[in-house]
C-alpha atoms as a PDB file:
ATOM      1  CA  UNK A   1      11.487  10.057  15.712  1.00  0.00           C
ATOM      2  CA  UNK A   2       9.486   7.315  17.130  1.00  0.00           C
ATOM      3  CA  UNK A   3       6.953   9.417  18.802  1.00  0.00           C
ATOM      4  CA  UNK A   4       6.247  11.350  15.045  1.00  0.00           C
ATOM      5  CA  UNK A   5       5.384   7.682  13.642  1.00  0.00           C
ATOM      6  CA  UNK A   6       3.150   6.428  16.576  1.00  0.00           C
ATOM      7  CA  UNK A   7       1.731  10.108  16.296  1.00  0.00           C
ATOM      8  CA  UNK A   8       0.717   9.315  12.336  1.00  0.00           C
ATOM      9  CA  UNK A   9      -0.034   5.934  12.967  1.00  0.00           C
ATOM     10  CA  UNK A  10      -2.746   6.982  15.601  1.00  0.00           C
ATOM     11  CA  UNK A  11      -3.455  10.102  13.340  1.00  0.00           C
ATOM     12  CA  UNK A  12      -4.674   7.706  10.503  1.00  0.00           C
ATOM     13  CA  UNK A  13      -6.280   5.264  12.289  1.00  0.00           C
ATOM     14  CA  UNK A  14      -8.159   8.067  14.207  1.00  0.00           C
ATOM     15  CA  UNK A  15      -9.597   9.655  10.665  1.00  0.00           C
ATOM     16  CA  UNK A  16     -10.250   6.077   9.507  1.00  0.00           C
ATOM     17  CA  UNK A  17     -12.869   5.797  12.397  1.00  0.00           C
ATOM     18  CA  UNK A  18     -13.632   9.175  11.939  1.00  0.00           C
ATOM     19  CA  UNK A  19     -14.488   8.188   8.189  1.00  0.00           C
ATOM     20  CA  UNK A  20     -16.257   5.225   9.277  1.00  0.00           C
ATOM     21  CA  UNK A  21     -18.246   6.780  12.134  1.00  0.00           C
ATOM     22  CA  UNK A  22     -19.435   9.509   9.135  1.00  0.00           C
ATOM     23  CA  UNK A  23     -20.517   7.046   6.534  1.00  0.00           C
ATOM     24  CA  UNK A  24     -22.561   5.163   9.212  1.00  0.00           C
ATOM     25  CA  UNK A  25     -24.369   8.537  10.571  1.00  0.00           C
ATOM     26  CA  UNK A  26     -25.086   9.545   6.968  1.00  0.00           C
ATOM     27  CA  UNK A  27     -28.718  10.746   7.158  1.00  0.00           C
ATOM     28  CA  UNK A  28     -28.860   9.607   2.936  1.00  0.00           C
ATOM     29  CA  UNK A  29     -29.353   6.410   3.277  1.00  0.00           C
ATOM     30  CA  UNK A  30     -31.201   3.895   0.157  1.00  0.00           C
ATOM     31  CA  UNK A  31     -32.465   0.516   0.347  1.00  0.00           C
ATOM     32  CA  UNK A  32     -29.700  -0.954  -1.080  1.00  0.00           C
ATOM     33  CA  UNK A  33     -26.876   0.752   1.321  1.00  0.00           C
ATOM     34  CA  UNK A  34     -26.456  -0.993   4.606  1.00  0.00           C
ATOM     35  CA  UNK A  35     -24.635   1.124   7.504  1.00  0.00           C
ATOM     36  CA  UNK A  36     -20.881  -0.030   7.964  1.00  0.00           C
ATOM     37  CA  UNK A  37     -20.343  -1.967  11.141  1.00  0.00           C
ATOM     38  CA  UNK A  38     -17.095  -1.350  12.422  1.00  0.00           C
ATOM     39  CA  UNK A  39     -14.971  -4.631  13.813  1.00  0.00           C
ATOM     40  CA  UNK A  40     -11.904  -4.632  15.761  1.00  0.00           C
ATOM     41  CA  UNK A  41     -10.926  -7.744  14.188  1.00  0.00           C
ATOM     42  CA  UNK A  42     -10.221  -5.583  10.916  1.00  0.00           C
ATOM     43  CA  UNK A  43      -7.677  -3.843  13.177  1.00  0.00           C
ATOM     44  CA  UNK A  44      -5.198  -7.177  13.774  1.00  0.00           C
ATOM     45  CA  UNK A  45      -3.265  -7.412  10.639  1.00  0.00           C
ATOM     46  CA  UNK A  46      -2.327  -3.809  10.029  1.00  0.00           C
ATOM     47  CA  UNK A  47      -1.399  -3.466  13.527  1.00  0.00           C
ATOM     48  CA  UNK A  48       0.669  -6.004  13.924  1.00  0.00           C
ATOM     49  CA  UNK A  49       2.494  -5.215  10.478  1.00  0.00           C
ATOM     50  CA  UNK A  50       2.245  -1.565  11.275  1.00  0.00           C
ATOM     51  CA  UNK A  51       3.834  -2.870  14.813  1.00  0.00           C
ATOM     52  CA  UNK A  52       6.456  -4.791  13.546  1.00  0.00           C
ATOM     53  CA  UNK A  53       7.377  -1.633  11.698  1.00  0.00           C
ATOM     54  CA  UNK A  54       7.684   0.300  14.251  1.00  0.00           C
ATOM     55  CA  UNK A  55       9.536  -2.125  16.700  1.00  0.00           C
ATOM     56  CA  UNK A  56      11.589  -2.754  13.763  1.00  0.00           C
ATOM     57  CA  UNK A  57      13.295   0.631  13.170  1.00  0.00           C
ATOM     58  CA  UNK A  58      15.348   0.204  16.762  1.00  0.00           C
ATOM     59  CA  UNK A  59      15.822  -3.516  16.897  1.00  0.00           C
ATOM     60  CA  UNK A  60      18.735  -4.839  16.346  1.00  0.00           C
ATOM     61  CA  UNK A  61      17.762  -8.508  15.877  1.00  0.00           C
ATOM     62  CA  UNK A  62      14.434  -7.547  13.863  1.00  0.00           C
ATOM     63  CA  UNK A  63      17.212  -5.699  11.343  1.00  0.00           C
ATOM     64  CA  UNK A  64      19.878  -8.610  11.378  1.00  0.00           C
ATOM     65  CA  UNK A  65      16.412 -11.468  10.460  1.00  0.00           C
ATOM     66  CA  UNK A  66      15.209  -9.298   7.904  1.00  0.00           C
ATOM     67  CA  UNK A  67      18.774  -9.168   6.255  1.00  0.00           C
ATOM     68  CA  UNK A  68      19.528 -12.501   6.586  1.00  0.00           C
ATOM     69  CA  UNK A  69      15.917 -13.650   4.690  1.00  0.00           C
ATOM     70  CA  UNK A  70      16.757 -10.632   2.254  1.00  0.00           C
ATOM     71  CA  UNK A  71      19.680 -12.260   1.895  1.00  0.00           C
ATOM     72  CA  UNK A  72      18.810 -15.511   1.431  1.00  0.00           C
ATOM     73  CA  UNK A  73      15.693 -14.317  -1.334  1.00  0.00           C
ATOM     74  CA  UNK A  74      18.478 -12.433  -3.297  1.00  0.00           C
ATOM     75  CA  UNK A  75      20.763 -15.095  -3.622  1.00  0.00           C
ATOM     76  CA  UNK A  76      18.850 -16.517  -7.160  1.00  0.00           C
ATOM     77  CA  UNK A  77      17.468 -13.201  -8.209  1.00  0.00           C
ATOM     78  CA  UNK A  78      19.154 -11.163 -11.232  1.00  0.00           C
ATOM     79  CA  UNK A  79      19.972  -7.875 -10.007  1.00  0.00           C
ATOM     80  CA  UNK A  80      20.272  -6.303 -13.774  1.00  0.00           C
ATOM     81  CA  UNK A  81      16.054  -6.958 -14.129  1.00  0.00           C
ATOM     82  CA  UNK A  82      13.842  -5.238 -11.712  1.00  0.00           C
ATOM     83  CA  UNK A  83      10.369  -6.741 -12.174  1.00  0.00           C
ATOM     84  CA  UNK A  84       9.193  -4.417  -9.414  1.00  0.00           C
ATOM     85  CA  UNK A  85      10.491  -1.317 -11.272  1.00  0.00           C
ATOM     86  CA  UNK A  86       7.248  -2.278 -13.840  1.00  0.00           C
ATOM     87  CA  UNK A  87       4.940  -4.452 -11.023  1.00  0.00           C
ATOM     88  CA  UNK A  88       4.222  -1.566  -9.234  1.00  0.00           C
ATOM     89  CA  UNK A  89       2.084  -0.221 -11.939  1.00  0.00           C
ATOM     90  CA  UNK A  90       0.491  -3.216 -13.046  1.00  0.00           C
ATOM     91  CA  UNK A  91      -2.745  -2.680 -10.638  1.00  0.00           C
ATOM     92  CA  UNK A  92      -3.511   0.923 -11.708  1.00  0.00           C
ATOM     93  CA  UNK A  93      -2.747   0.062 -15.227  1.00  0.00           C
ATOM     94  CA  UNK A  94      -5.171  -2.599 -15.500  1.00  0.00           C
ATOM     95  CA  UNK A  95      -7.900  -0.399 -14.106  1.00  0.00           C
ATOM     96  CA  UNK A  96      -7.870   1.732 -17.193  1.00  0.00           C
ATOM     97  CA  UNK A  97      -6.863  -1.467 -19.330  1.00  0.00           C
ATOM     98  CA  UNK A  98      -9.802  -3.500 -17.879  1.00  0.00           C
ATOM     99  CA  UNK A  99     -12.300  -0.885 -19.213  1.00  0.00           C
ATOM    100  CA  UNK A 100     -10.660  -0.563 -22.470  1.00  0.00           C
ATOM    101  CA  UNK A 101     -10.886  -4.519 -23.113  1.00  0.00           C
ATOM    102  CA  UNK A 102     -14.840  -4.361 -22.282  1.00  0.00           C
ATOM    103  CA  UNK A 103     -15.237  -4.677 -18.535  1.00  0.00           C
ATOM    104  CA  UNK A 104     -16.880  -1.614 -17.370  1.00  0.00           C
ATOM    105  CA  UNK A 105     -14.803  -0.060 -14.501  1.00  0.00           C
ATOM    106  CA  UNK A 106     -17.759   1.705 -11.935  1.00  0.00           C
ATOM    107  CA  UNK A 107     -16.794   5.428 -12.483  1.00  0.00           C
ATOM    108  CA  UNK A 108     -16.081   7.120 -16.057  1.00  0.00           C
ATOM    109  CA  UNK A 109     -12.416   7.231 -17.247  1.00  0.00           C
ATOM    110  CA  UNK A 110     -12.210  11.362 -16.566  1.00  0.00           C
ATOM    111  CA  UNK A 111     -13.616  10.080 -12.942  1.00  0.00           C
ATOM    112  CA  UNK A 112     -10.986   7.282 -12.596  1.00  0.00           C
ATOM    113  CA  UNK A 113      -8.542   9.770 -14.104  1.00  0.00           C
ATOM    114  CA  UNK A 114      -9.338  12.182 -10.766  1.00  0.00           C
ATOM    115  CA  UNK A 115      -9.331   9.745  -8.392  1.00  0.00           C
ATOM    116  CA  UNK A 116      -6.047   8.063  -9.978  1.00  0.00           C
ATOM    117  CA  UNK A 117      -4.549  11.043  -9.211  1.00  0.00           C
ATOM    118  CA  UNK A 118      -5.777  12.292  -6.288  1.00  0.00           C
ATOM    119  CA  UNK A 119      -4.953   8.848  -4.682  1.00  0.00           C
ATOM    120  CA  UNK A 120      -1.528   9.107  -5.963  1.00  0.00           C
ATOM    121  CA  UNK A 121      -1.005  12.694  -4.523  1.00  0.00           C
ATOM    122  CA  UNK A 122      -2.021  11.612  -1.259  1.00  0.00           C
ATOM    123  CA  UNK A 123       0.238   8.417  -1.051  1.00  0.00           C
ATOM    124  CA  UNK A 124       2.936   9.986  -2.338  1.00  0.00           C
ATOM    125  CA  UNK A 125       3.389  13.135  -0.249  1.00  0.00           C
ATOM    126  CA  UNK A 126       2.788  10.463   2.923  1.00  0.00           C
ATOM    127  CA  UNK A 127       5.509   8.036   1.703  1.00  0.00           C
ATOM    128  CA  UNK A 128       7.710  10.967   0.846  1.00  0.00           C
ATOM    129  CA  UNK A 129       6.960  12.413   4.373  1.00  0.00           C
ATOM    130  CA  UNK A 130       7.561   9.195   5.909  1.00  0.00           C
ATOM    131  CA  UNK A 131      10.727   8.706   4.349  1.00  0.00           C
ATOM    132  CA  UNK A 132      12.032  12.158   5.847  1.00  0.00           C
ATOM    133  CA  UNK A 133      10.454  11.359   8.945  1.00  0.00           C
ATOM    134  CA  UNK A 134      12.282   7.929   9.777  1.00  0.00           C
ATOM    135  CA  UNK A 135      15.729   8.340   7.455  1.00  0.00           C
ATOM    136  CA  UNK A 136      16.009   4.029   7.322  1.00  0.00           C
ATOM    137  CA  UNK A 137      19.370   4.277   5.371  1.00  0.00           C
ATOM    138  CA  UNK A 138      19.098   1.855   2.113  1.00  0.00           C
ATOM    139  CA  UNK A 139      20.956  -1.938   2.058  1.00  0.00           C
ATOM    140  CA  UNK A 140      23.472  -0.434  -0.491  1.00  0.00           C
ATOM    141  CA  UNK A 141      24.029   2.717   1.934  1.00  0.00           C
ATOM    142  CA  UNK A 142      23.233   5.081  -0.951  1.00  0.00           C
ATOM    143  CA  UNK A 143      21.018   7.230   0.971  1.00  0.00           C
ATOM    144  CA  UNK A 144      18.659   7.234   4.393  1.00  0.00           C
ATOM    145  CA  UNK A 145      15.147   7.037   2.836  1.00  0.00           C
ATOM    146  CA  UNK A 146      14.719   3.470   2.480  1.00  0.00           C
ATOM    147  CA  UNK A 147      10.903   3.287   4.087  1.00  0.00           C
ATOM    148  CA  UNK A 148       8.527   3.017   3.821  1.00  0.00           C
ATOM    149  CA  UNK A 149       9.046   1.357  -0.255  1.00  0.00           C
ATOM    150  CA  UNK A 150       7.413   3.547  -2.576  1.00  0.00           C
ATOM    151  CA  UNK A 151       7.532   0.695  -5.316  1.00  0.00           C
ATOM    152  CA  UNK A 152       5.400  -1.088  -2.537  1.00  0.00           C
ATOM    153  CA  UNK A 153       3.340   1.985  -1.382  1.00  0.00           C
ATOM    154  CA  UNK A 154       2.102   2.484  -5.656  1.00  0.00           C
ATOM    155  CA  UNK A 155       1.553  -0.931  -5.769  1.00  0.00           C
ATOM    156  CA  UNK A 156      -1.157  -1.203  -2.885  1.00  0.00           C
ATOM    157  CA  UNK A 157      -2.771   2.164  -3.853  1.00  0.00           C
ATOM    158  CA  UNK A 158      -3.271   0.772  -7.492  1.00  0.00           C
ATOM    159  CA  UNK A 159      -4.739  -2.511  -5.992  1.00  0.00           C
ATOM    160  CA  UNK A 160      -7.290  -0.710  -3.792  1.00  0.00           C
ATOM    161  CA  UNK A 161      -8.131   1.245  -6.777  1.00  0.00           C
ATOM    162  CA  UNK A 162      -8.756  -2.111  -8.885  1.00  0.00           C
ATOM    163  CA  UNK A 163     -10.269  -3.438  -6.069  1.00  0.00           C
ATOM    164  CA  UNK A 164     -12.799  -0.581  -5.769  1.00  0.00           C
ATOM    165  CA  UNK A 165     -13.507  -0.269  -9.850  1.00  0.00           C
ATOM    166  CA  UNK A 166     -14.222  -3.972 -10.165  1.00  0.00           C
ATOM    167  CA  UNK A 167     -15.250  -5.198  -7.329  1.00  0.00           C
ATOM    168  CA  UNK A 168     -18.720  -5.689  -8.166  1.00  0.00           C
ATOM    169  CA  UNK A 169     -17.763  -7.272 -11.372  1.00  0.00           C
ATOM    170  CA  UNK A 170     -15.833  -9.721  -9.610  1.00  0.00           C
ATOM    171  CA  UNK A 171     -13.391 -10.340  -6.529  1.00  0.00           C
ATOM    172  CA  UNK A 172     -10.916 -11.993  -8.111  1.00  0.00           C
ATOM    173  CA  UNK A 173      -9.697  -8.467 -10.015  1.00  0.00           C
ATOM    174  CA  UNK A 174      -8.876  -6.911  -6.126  1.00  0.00           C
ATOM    175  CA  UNK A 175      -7.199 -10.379  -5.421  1.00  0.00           C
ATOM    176  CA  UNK A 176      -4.634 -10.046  -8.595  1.00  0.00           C
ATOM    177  CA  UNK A 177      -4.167  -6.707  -7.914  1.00  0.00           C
ATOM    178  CA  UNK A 178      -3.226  -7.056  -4.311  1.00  0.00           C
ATOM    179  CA  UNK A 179      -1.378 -10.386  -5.275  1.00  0.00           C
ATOM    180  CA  UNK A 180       0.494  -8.510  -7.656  1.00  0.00           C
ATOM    181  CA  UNK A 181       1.111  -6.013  -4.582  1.00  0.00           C
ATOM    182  CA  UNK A 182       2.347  -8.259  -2.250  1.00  0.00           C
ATOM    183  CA  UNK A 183       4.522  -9.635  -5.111  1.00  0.00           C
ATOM    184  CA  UNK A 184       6.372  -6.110  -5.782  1.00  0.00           C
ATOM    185  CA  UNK A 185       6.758  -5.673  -1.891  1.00  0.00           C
ATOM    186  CA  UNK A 186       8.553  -8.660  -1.564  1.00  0.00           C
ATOM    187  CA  UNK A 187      10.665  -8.592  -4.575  1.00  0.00           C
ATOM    188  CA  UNK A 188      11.700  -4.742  -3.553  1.00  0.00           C
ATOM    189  CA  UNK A 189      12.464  -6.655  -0.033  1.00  0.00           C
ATOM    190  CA  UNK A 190      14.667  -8.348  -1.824  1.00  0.00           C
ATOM    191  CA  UNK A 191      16.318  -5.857  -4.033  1.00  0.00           C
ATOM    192  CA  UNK A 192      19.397  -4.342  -2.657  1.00  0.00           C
ATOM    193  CA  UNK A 193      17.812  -0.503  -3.456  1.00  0.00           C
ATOM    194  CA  UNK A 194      14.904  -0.497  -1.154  1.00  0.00           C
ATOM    195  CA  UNK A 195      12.137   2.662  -2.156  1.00  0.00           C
END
């Protein structure tokens, strides 16, 4: 089981340099495109989270500190409300909302529409592979596909694509959405039905 998730996690970050390494040796190239420098420094973050992860399916004491903070967080939380149920569709709403209120999004809505869904394709069939892949059993022992969150995993896709819409318009669109991201992962941390 452990060797199928380091084998994705190389897998992805091998056709994200891949990706990379093909954007930079693209023979089209205009004045106002500048070829993508790669830095390692973009790698620290998602490895450590994405090693955390990792060490975290087997540890014991990683599993008994993230119940006790869960645990702590859900002490003044409401169970009967789920905010997250309706935050993790917040960033892909308001690309299609932003447009409609007047701030034009950088692809057409039947383009948007496409990518929306291809995007949402891909992330789902991973976090439904993932899920079968690692069988984390959920806090309230209903069931073992617990990771990765896929109130967490629509949340970031809909960020990136707000983040890639309006980005030129402004920055701080991509910083709600991914605020509003971060916000639904840690409220479904907190939650006692994790996915």
């Amino acid at each position: 089981m452990n060797k199928s998730i380091v084998l994705l996690s190389w897998l992805i970050c091998t056709c994200t340099l891949s990706a990379q390494e093909t954007v930079q040796n693209d023979s089209i190239q205009t004045d106002t495109l500048k070829p993508l420098k790669f830095n390692y420094k973009q790698l620290i973050i998602p490895t450590a989270l994405i090693g955390y992860g990792v060490i975290g399916i087997e540890s014991d004491q990683l599993k008994s500190w993230n119940s006790q903070i869960r645990d702590e967080v859900k002490e003044d939380i409401d169970e009967k409300i789920s905010i997250d149920d309706f935050s993790q569709w917040a960033p892909a709403a308001s690309v299609f909302a932003l447009d409609a209120f007047g701030v034009k999004a950088k692809h057409s809505l039947r383009d948007r529409t496409v990518i929306f869904a291809t995007s949402y394709a891909i992330m789902t069939a991973t976090v439904m592979s993932l899920k079968s892949i690692t069988k984390i059993e959920r806090p309230d022992r209903s069931s073992k596909n617990s990771f990765p969150s896929g109130h967490t995993a629509t949340a970031f896709a809909g960020a990136e694509m707000l983040w890639q819409e309006y980005k030129d318009k402004s920055i701080w669109y991509g910083i709600a959405g991914y605020a509003v991201a971060t916000g639904t992962g840690l409220l479904e941390f907190t939650t006692t039905d994790i996915g």
